[in-house]
PDB file of N, CA and C in Angstrom:
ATOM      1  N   UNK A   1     137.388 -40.040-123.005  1.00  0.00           N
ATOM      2  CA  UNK A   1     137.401 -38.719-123.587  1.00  0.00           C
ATOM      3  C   UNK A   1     138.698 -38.556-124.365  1.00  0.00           C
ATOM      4  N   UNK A   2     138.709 -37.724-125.336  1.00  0.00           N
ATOM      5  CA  UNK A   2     139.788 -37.217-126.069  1.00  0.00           C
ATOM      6  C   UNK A   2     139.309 -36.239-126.886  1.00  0.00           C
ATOM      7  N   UNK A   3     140.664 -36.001-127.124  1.00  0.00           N
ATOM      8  CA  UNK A   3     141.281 -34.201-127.891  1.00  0.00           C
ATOM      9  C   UNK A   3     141.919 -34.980-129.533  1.00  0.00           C
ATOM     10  N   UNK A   4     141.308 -34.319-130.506  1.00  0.00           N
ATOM     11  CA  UNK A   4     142.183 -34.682-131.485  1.00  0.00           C
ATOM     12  C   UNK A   4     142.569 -33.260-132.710  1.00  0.00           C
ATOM     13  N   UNK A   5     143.511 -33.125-133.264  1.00  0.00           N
ATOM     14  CA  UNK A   5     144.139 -31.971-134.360  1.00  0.00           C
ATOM     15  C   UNK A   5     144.621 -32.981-135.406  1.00  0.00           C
ATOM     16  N   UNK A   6     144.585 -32.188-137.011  1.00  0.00           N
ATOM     17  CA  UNK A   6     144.963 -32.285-137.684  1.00  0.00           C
ATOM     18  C   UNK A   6     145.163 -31.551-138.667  1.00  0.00           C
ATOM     19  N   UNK A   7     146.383 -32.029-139.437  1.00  0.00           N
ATOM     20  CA  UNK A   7     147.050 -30.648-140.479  1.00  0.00           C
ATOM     21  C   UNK A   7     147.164 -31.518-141.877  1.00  0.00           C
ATOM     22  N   UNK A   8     146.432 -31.331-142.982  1.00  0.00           N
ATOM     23  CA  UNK A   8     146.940 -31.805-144.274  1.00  0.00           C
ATOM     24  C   UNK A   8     147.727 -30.804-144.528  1.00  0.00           C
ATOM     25  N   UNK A   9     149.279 -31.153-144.712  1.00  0.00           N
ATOM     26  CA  UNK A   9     150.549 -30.322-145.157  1.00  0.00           C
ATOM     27  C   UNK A   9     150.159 -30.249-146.605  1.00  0.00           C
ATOM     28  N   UNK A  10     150.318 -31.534-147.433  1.00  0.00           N
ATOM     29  CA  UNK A  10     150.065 -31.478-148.853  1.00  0.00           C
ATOM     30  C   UNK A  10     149.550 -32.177-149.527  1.00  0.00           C
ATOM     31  N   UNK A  11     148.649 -31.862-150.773  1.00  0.00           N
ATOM     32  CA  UNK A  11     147.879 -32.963-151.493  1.00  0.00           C
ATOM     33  C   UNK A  11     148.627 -34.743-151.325  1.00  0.00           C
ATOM     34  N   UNK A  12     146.736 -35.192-151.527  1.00  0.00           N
ATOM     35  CA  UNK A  12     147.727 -36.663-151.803  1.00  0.00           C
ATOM     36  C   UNK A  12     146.759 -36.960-153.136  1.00  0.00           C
ATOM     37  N   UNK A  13     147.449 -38.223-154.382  1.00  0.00           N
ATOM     38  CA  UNK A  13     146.378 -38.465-154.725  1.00  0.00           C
ATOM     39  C   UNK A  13     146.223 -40.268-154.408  1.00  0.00           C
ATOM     40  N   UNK A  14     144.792 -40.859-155.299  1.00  0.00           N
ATOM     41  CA  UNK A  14     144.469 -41.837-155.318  1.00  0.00           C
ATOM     42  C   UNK A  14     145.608 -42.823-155.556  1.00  0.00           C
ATOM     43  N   UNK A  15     146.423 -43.715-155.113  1.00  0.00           N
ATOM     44  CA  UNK A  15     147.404 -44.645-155.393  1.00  0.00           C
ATOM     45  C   UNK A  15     148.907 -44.175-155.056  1.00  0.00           C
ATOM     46  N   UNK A  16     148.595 -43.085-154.400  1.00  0.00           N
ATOM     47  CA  UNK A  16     149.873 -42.452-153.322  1.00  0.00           C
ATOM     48  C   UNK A  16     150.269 -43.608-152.423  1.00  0.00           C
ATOM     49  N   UNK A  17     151.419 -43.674-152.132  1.00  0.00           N
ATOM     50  CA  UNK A  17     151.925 -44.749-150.987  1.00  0.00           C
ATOM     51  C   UNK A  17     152.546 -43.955-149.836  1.00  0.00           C
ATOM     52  N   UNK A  18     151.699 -44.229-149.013  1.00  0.00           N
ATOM     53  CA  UNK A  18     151.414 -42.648-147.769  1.00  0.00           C
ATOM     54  C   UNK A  18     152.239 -43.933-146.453  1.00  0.00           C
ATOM     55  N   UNK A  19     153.363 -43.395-145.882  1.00  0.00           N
ATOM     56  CA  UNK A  19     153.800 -44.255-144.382  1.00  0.00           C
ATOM     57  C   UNK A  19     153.214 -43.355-143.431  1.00  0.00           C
ATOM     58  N   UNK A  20     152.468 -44.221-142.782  1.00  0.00           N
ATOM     59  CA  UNK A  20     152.410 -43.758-141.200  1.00  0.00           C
ATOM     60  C   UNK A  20     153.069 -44.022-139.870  1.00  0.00           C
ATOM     61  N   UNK A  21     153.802 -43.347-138.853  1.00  0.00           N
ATOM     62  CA  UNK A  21     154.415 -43.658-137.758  1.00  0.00           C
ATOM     63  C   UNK A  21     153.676 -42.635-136.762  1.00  0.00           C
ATOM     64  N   UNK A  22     153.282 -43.852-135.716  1.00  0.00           N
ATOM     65  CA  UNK A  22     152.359 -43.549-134.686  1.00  0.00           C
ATOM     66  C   UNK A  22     153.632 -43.687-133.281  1.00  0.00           C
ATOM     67  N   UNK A  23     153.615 -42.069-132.286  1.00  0.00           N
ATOM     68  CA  UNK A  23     154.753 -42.380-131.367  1.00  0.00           C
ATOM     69  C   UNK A  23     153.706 -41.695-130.541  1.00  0.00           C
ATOM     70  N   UNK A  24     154.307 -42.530-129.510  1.00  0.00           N
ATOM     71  CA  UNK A  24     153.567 -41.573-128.087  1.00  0.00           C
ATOM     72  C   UNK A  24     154.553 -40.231-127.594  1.00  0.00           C
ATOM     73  N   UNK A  25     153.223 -39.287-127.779  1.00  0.00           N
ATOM     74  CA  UNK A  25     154.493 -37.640-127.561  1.00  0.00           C
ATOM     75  C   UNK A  25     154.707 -37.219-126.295  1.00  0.00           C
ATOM     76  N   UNK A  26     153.532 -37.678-125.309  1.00  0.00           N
ATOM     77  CA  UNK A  26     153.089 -37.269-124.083  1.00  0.00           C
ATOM     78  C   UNK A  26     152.643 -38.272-122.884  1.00  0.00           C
ATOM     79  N   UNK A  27     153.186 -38.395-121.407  1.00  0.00           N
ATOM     80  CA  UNK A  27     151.988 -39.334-120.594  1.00  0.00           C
ATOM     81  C   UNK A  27     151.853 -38.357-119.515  1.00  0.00           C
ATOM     82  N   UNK A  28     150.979 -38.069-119.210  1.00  0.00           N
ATOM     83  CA  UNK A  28     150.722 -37.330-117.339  1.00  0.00           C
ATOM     84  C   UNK A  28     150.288 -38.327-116.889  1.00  0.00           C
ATOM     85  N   UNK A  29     149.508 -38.132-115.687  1.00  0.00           N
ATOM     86  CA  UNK A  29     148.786 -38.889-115.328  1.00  0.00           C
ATOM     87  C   UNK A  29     147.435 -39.159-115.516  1.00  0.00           C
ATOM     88  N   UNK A  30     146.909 -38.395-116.134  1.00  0.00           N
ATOM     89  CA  UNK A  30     145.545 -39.182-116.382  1.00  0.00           C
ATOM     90  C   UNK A  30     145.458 -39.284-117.851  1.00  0.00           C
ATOM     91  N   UNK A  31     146.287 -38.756-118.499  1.00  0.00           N
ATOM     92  CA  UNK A  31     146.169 -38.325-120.005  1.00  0.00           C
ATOM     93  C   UNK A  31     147.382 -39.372-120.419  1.00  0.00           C
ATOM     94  N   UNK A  32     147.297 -39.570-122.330  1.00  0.00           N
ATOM     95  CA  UNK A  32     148.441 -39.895-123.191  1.00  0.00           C
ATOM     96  C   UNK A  32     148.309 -39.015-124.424  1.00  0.00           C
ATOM     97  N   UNK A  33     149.438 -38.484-125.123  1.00  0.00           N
ATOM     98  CA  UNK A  33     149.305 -38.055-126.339  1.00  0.00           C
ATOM     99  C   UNK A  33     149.932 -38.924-127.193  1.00  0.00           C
ATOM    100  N   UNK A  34     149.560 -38.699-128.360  1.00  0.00           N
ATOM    101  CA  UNK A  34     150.117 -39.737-129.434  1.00  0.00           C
ATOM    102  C   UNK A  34     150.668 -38.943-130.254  1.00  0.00           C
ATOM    103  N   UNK A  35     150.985 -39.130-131.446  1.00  0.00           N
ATOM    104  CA  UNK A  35     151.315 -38.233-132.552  1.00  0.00           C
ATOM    105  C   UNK A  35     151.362 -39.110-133.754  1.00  0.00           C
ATOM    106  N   UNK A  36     150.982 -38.892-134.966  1.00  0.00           N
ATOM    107  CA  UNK A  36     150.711 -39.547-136.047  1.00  0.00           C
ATOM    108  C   UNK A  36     151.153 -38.647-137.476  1.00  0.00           C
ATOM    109  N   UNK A  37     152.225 -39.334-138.060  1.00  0.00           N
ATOM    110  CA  UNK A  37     152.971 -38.621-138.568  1.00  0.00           C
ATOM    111  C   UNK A  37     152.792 -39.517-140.305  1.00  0.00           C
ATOM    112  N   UNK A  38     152.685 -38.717-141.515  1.00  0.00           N
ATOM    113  CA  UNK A  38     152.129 -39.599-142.670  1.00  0.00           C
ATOM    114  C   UNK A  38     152.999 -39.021-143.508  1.00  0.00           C
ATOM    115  N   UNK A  39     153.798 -39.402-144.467  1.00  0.00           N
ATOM    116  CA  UNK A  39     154.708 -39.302-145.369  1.00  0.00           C
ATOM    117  C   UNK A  39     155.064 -40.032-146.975  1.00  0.00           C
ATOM    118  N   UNK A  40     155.185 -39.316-147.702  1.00  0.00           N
ATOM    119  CA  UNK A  40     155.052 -40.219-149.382  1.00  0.00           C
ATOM    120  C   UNK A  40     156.437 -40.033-149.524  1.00  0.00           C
ATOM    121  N   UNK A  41     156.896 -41.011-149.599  1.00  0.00           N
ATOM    122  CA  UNK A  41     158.555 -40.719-149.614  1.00  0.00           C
ATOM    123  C   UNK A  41     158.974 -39.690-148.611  1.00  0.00           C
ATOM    124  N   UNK A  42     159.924 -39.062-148.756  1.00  0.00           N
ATOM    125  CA  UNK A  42     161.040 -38.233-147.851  1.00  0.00           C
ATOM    126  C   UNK A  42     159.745 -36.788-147.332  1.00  0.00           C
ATOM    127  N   UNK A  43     158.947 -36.920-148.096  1.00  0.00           N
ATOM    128  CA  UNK A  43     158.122 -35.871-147.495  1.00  0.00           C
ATOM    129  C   UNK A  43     157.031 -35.983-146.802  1.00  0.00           C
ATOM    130  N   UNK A  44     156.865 -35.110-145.434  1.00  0.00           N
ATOM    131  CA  UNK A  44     155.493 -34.979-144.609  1.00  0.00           C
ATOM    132  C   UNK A  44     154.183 -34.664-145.132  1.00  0.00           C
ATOM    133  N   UNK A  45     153.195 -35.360-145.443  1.00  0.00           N
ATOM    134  CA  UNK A  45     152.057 -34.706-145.736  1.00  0.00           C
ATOM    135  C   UNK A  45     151.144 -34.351-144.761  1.00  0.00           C
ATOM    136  N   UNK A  46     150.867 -34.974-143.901  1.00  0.00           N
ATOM    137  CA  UNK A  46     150.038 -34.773-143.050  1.00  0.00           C
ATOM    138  C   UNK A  46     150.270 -34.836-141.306  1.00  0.00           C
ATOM    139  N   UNK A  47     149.924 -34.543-140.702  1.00  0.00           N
ATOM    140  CA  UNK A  47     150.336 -34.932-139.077  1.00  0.00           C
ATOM    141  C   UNK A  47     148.949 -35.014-138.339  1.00  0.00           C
ATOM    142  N   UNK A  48     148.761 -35.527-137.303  1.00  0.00           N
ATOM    143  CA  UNK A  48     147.548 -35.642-136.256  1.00  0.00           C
ATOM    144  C   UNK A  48     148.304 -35.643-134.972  1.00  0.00           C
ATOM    145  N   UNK A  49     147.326 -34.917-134.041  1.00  0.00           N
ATOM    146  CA  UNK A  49     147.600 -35.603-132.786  1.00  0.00           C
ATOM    147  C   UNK A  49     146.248 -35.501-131.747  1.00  0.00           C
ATOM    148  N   UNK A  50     146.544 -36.765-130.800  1.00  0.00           N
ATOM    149  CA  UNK A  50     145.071 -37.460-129.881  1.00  0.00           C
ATOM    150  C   UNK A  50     145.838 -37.161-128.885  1.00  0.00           C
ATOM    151  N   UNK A  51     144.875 -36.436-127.598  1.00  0.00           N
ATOM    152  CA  UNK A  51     145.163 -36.705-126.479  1.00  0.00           C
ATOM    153  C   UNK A  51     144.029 -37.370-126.414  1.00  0.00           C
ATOM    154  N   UNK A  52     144.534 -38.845-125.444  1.00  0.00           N
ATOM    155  CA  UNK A  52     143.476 -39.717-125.093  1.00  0.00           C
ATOM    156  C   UNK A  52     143.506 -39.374-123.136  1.00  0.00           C
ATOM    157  N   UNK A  53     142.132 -39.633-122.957  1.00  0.00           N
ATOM    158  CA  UNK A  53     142.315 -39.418-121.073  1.00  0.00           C
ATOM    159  C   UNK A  53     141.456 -40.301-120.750  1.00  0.00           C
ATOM    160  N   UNK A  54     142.111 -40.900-119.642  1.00  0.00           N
ATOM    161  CA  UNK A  54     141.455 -42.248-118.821  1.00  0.00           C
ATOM    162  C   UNK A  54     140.374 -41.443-118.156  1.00  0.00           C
ATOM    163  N   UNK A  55     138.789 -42.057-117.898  1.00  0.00           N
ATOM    164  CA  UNK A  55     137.572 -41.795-117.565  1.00  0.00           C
ATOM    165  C   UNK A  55     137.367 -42.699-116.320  1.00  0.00           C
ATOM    166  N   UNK A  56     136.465 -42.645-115.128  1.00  0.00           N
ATOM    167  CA  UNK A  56     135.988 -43.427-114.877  1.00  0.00           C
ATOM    168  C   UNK A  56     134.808 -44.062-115.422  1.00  0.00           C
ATOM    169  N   UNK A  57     134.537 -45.486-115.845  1.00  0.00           N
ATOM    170  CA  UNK A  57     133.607 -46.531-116.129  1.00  0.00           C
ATOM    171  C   UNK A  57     132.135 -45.632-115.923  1.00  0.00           C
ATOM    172  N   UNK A  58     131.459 -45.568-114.719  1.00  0.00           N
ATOM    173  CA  UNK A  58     130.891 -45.125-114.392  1.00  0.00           C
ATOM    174  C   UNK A  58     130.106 -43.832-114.196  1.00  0.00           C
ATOM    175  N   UNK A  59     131.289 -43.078-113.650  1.00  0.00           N
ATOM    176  CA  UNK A  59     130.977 -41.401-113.429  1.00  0.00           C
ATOM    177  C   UNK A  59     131.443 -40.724-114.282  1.00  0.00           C
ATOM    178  N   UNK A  60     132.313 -40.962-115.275  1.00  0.00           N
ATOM    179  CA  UNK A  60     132.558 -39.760-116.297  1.00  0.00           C
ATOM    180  C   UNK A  60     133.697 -39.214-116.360  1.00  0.00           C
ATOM    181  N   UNK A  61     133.894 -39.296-114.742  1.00  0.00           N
ATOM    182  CA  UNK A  61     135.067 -38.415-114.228  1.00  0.00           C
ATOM    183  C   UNK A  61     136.621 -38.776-114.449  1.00  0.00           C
ATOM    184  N   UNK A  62     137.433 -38.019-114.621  1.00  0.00           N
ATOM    185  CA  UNK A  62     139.079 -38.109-114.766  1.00  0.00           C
ATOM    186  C   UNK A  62     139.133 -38.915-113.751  1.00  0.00           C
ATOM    187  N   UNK A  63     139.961 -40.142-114.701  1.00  0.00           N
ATOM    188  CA  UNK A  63     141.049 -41.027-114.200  1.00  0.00           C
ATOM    189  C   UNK A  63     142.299 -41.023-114.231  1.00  0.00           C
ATOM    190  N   UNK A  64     142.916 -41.602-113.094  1.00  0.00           N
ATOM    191  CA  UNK A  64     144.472 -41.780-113.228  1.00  0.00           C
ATOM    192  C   UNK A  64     144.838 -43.068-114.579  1.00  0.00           C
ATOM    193  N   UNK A  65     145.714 -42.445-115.168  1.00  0.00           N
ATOM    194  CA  UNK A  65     145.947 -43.907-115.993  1.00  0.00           C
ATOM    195  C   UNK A  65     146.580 -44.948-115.185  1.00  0.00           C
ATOM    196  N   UNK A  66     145.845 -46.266-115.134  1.00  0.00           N
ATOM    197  CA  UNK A  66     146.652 -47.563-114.590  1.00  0.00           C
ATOM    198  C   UNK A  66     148.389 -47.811-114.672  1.00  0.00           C
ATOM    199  N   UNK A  67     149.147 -47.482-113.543  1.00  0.00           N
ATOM    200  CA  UNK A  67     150.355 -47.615-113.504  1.00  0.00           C
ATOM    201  C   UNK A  67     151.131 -48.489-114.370  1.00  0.00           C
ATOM    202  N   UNK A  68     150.635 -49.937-114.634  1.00  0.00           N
ATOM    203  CA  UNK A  68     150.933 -50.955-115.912  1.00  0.00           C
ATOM    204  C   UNK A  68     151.069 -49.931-117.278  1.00  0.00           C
ATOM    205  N   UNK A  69     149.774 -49.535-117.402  1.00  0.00           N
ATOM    206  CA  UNK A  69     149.894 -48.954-118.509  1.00  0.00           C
ATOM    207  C   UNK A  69     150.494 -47.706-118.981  1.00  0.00           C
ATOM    208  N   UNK A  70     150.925 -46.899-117.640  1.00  0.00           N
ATOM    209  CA  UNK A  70     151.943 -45.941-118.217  1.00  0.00           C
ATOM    210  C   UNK A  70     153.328 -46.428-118.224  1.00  0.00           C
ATOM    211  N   UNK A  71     153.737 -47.300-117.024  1.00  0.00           N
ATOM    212  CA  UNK A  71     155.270 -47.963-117.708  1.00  0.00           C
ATOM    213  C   UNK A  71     155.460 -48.561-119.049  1.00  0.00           C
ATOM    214  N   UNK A  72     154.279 -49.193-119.458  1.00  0.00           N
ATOM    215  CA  UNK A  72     154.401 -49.744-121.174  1.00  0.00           C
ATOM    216  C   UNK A  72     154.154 -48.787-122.206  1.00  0.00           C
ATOM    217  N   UNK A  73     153.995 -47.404-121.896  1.00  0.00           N
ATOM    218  CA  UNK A  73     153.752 -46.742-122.773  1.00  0.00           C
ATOM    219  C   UNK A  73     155.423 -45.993-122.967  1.00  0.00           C
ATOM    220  N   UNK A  74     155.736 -45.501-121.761  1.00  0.00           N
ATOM    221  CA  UNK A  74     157.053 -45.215-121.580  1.00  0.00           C
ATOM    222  C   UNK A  74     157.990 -45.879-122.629  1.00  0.00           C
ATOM    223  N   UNK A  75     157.803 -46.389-122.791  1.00  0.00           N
ATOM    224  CA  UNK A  75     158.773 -47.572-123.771  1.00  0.00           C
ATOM    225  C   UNK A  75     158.694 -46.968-125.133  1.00  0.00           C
ATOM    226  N   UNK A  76     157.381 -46.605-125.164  1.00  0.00           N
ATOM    227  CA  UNK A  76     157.656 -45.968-126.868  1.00  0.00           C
ATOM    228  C   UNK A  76     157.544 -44.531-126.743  1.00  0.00           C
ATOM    229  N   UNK A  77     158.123 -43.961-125.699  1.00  0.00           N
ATOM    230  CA  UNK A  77     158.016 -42.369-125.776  1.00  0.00           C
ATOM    231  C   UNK A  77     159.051 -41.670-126.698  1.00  0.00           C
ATOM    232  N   UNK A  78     158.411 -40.626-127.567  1.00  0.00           N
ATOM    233  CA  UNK A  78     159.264 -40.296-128.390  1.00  0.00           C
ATOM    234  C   UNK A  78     160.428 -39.176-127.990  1.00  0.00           C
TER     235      UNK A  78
END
């Protein structure tokens, strides 16, 4: 399961050279947020953000995220 938002700040056009930097904003425990940040030179055009949430396989139901995988996420917390 996941949550996602997004904001176009400002036009882009065709042959724009758009950077993207993807940081993790958030971890609980069953959840991660990300944040996705897009820029043409010195300026923001756009932003997103995903909360992603661990499921169980099976039932549907909220999972804890796997302990591995929240210490490696930690690493790129912004």
């Amino acid at each position: 399961m996941s949550r996602r938002s997004a904001a176009i700040l400002r036009a882009v056009r065709f042959g724009d050279r758009i950077e993207t930097t993807v940081r993790v904003s958030k971890i609980g425990g069953r959840s991660a947020g990300f944040s996705i940040l897009m820029h043409r030179g010195a300026e923001q055009v756009a932003e997103a953000e995903i909360i992603w949430s661990a499921c169980d396989r099976q039932s549907g139901a909220p999972a804890p995220l796997p302990e591995d995988l929240r210490d490696w996420l930690y690493r790129f917390l912004d």
